[in-house]
Protein backbone atom coordinates (compact mmCIF):
# COMPACT_ATOMS: atom_id res chain seq x y z
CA UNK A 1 -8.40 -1.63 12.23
CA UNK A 2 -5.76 -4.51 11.37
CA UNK A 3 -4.34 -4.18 7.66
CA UNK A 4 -2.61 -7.30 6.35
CA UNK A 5 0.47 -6.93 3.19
CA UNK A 6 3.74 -5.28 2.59
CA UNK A 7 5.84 -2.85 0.35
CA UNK A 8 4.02 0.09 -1.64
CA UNK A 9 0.46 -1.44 -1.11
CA UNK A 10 0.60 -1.78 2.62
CA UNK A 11 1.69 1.95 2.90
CA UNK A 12 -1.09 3.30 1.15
CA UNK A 13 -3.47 1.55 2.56
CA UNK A 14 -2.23 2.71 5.93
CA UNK A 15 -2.67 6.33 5.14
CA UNK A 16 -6.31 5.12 3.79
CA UNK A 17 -6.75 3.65 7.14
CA UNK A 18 -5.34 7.09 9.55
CA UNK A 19 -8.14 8.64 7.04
CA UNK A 20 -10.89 6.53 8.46
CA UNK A 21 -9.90 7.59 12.34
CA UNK A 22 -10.41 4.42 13.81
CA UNK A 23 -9.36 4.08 17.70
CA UNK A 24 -6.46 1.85 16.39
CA UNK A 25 -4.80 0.74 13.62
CA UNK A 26 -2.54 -2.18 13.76
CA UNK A 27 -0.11 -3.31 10.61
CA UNK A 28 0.49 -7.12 10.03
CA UNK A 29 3.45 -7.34 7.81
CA UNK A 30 5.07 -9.93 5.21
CA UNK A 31 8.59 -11.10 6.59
CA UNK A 32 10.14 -13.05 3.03
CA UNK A 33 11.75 -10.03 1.37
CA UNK A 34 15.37 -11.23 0.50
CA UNK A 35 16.05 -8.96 -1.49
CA UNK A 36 18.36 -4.91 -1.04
CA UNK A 37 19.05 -3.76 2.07
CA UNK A 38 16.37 -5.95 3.59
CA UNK A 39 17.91 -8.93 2.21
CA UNK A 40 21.47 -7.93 3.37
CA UNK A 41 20.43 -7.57 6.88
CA UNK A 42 18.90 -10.28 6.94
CA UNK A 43 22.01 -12.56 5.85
CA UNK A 44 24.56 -10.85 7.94
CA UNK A 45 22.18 -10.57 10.77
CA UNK A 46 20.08 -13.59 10.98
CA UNK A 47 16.88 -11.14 11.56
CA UNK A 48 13.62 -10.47 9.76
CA UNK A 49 13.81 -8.44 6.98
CA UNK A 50 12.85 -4.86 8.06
CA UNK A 51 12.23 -2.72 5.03
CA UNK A 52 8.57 -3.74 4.88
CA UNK A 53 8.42 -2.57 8.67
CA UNK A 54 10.08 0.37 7.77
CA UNK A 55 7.92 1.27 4.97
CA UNK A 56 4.84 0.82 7.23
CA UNK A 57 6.32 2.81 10.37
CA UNK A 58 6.82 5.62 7.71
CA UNK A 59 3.21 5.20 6.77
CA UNK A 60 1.78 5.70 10.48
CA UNK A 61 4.23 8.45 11.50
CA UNK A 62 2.70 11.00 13.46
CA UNK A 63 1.76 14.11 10.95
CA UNK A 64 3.54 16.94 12.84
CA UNK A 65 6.60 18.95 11.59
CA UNK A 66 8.86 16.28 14.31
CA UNK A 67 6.69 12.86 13.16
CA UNK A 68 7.06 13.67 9.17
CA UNK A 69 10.84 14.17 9.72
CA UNK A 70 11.32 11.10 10.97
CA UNK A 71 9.05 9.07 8.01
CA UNK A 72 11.76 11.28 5.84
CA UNK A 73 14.71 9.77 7.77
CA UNK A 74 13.32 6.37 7.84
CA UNK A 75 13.05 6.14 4.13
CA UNK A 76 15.92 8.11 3.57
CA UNK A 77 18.65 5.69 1.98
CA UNK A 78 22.63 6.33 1.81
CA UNK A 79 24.23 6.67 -1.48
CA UNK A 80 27.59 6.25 -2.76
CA UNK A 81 29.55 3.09 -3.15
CA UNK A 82 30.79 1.89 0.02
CA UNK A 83 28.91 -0.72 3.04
CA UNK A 84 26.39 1.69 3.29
CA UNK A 85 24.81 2.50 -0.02
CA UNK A 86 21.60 1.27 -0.18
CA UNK A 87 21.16 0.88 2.82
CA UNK A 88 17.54 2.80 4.15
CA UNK A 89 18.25 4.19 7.89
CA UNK A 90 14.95 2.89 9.26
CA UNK A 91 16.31 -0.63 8.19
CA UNK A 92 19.44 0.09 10.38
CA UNK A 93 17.59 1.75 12.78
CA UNK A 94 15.66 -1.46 13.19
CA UNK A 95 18.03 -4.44 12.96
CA UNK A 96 19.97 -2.14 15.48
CA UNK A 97 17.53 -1.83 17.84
CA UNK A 98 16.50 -5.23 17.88
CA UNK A 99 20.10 -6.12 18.94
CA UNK A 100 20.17 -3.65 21.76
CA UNK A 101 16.59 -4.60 22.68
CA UNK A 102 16.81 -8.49 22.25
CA UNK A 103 13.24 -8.32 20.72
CA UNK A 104 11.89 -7.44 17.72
CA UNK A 105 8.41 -6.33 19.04
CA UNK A 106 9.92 -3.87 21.30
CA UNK A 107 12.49 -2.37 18.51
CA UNK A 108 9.12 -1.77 16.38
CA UNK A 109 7.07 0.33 19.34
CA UNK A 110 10.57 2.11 20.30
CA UNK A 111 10.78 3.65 16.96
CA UNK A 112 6.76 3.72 17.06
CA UNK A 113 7.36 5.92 20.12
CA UNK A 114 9.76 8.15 18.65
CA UNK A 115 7.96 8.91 15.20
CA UNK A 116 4.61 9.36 17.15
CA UNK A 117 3.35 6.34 15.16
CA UNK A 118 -0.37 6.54 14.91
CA UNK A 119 -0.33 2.69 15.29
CA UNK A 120 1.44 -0.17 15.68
CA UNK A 121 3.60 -2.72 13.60
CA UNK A 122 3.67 -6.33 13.51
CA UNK A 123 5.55 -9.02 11.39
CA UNK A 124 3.27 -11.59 10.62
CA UNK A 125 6.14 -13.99 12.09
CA UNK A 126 9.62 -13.12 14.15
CA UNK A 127 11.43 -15.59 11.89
CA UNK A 128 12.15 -14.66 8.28
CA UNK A 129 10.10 -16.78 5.39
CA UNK A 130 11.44 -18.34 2.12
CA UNK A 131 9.11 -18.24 -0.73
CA UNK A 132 9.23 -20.72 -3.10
CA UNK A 133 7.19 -21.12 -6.48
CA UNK A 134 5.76 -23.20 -9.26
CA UNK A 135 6.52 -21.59 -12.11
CA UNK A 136 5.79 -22.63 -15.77
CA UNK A 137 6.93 -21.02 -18.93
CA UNK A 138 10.97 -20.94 -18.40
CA UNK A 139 11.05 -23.82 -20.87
CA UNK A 140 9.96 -24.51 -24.43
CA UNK A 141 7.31 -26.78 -23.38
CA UNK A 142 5.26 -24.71 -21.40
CA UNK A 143 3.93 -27.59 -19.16
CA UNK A 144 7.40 -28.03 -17.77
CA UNK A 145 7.50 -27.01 -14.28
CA UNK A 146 10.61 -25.30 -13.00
CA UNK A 147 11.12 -24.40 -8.81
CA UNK A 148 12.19 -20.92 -8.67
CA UNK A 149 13.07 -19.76 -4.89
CA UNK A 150 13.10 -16.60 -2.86
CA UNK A 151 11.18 -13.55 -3.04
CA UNK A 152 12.97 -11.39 -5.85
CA UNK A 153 12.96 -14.43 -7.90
CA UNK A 154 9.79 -14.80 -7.76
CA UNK A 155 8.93 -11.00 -7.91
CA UNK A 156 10.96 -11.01 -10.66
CA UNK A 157 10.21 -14.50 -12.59
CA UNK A 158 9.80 -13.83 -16.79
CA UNK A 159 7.65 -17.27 -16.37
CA UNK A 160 4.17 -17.83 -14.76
CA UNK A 161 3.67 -18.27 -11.18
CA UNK A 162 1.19 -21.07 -10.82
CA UNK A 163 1.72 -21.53 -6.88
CA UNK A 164 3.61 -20.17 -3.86
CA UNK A 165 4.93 -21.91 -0.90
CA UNK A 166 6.68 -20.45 2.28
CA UNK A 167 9.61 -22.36 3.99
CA UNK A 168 9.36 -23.38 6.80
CA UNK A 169 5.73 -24.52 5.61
CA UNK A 170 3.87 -23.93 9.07
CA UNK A 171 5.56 -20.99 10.95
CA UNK A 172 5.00 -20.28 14.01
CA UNK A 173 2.61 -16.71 13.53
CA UNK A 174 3.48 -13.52 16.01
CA UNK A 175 0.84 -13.82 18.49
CA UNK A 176 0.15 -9.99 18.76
CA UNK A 177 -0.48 -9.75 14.91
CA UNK A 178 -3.20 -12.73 15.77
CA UNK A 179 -4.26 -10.83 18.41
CA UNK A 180 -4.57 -7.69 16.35
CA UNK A 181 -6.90 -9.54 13.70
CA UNK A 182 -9.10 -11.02 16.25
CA UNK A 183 -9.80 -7.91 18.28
CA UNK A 184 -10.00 -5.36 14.91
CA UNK A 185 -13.30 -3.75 13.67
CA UNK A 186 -12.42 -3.93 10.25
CA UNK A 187 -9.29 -5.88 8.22
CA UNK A 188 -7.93 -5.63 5.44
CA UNK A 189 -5.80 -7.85 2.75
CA UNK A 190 -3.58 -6.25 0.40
CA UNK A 191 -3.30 -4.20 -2.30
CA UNK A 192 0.44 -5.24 -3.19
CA UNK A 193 2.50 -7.75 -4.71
CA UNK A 194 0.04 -10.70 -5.11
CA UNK A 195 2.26 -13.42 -4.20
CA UNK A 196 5.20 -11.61 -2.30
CA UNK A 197 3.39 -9.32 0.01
CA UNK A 198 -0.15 -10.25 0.04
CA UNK A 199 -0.19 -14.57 -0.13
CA UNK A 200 2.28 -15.54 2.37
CA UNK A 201 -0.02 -14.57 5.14
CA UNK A 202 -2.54 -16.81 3.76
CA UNK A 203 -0.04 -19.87 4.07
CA UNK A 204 0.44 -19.30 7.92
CA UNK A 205 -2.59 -21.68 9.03
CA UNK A 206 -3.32 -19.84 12.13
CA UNK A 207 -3.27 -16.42 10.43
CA UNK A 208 -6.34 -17.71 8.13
CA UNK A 209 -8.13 -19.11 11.13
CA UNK A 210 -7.97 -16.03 12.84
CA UNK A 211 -9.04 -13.97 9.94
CA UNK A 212 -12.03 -16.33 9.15
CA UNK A 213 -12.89 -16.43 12.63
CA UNK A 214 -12.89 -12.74 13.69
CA UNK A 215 -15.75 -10.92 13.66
CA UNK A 216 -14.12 -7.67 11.54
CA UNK A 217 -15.51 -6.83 8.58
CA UNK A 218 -12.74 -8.34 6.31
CA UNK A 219 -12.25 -6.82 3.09
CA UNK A 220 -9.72 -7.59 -0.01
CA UNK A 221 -8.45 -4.67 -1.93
CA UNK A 222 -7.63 -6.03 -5.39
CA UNK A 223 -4.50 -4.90 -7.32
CA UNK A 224 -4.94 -1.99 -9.96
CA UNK A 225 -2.76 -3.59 -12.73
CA UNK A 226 -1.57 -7.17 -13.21
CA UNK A 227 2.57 -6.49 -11.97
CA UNK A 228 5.41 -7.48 -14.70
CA UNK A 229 6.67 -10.98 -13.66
CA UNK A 230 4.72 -12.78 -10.94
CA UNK A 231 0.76 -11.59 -12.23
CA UNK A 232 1.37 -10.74 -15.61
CA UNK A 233 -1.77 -11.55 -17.26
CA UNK A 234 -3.36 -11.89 -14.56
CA UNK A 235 -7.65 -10.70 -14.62
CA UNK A 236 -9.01 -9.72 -11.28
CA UNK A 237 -11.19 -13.06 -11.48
CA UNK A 238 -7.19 -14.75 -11.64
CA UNK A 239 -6.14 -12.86 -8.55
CA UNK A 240 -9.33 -14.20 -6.45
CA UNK A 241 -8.88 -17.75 -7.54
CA UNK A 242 -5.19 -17.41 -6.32
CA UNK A 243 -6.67 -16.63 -2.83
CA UNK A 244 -9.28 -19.28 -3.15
CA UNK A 245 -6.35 -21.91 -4.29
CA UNK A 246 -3.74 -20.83 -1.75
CA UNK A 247 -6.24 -20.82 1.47
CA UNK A 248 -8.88 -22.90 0.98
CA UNK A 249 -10.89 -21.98 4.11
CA UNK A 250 -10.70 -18.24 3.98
CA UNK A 251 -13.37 -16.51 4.30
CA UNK A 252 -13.86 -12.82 4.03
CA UNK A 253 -16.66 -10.22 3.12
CA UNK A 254 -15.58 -7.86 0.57
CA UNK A 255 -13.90 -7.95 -2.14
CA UNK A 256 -12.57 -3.96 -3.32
CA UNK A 257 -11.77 -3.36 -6.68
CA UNK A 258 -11.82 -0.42 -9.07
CA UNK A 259 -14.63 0.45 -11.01
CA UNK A 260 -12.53 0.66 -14.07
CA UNK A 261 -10.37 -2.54 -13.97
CA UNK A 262 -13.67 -4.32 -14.25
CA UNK A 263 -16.08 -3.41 -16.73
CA UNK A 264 -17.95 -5.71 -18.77
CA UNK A 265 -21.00 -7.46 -17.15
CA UNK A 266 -19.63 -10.66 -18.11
CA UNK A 267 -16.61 -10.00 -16.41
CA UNK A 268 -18.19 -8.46 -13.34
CA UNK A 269 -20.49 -11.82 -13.42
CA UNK A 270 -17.20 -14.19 -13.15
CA UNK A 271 -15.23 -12.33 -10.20
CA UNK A 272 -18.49 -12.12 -8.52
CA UNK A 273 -18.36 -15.67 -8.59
CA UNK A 274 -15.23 -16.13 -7.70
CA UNK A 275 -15.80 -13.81 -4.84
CA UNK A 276 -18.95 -16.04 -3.42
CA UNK A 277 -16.25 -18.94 -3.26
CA UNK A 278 -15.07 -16.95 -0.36
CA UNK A 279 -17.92 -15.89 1.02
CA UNK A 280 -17.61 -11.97 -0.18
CA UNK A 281 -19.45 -10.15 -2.36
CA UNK A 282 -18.01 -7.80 -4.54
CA UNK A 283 -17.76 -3.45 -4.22
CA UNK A 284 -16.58 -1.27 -7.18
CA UNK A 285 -15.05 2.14 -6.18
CA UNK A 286 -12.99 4.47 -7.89
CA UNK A 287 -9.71 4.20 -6.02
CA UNK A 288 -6.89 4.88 -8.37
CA UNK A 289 -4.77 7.87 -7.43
CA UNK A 290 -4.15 10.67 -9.96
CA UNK A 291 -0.84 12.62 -10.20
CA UNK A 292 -0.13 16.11 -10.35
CA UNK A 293 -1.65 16.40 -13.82
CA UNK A 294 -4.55 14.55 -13.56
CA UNK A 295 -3.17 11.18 -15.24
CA UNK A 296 -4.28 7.98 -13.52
CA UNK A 297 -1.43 5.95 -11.61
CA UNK A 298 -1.06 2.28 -10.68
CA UNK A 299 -1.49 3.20 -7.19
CA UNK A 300 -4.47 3.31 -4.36
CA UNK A 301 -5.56 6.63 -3.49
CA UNK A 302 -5.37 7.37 0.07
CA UNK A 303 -8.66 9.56 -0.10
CA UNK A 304 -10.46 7.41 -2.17
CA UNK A 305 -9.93 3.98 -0.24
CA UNK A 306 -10.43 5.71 2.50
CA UNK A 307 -13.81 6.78 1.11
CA UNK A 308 -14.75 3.03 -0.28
CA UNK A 309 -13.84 1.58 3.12
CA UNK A 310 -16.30 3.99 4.92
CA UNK A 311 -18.52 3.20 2.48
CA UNK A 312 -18.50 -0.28 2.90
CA UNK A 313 -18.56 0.02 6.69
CA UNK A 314 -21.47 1.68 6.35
CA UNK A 315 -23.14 -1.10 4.06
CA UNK A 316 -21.67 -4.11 6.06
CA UNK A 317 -23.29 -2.55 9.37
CA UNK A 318 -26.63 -1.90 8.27
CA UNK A 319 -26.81 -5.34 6.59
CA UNK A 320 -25.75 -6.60 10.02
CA UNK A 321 -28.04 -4.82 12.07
CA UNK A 322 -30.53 -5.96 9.90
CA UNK A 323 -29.33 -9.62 10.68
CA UNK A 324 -28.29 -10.11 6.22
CA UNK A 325 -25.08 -10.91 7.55
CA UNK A 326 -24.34 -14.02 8.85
């Protein structure tokens, strides 16, 4: 199992995934974050930004008393006010490794190795990205276009994102993140930050190739909730056409969403059609995870993606045995 994204969304989709109990599980992850600790070690050090690593080592820590201390220690972040504050120790623990190591790759399975990582993590490149966006609504005219650059800025925009770039425009992509998503049963694309986490892997040419072209069952998990800033206003039907306009010549299976951000049968009828522009059709689950009193969150639930991807699997392989796959 290959899952594709970054930040929050990755990591619960990573627990969904140690829930489904495949043989492997391999995480592809974002490399633009410029922003915190991330963003400071990757100025001072000239090295992909780690905390989206971090985060998704944490996720795929071994579950005994020894691998749960070490997700706590990898997340853990220094306070006060002096170099350190902010700083998470995973972050260090992986910008310092790299150093010692001389290779990214092998700082990721070291620390894999000592959490008792139930997988193993890949940047989608080992070179950081720039993201740069289109943005409209920072004037009084709202057709004005304005160029806003790097991650948090975009993240973080109070205008519209209309379209994302990454610099340098065709990266070179890590080869065993390619070779992850050609050899997986079953990939998946985001949740996460729609143009932050989960679209820059979609503007690495050879990442979409290899996604279109490998056999998995390839599934999007839509966002619960349009985010402040780079989606806001965004409808699920918005979030497919930004795949659709970004990649072109993706082509996946499913698309996930929850059965209670889409509703209407008019609206189910339009992102249904924007699905088929991709090739997918569409599944409604309940996914959303509750809190300790029962109130919905703006988070996946572990269990219940978990569930919806089994489900799915299920679907997708009798279709295919029945040859309604193509």
């Amino acid at each position: 199992m290959a899952c594709l994204g970054g930040g929050h969304g990755l990591y619960q989709t990573l627990c969904a995934a140690r829930l489904c109990s495949p043989e492997t599980i391999s995480a592809v992850v974002t490399v633009a974050d410029d922003g915190g600790s991330s963003g400071r070690l990757r100025r001072e050090l000239s090295q992909i930004p780690p905390g989206d690593l971090r985060m998704a080592l944490a996720a795929l820590a071994g579950d005994d008393e020894r691998g749960q201390l070490w997700a706590r220690t990898l997340q853990h972040r220094f306070g006060g006010h002096g170099a350190l504050a902010g700083h998470a120790v995973g972050n260090l623990m992986i910008a310092g490794l790299n150093e010692v190591l001389g290779d990214e790759l092998a700082a990721l399975d070291a620390i894999g190795e000592l959490t008792g990582s139930a997988g193993r993590v890949f940047p989608v490149c080992t070179e950081p990205l720039d993201m740069e966006a289109d943005v409209s609504g920072l004037d009084e005219d709202p057709r004005i276009m304005r160029t806003v650059r790097g991650q948090v800025a975009v993240a973080s925009t109070v205008g519209q994102v209309r379209r994302v770039r990454i610099i340098p425009d065709r990266p070179v992509a890590c080869q065993e993140a390619l070779a992850a998503i050609g050899e997986c049963d079953l990939l998946t694309l985001g949740p996460g930050s729609w143009f932050s986490s989960v679209i820059p892997h979609l503007l690495i040419p050879s990442v979409v190739e290899a996604i279109s072209a490998s056999p998995a069952l390839k599934v999007v998990i839509l966002n619960l909730t349009p985010e402040a800033g780079e989606t806001s206003g965004f409808t699920a039907e918005r979030h497919i056409h930004m795949l659709t306009q970004h990649a072109p010549r993706l082509q996946v299976d499913r698309i996930l969403i929850d059965e209670d951000v889409v509703t209407s049968p008019s609206e189910r009828s339009h992102v249904e059609r924007a699905a088929r522009a991709l090739g997918a059709t569409v599944s409604y689950a309940p996914v959303r995870e509750e809190d300790d009193r029962g109130r919905f969150t703006d988070r996946h639930c572990p269990q219940r993606l978990s569930d919806a991807l089994r489900r799915i699997w299920t679907e997708w392989s009798e279709e295919k045995s029945e040859g309604r796959t193509s």
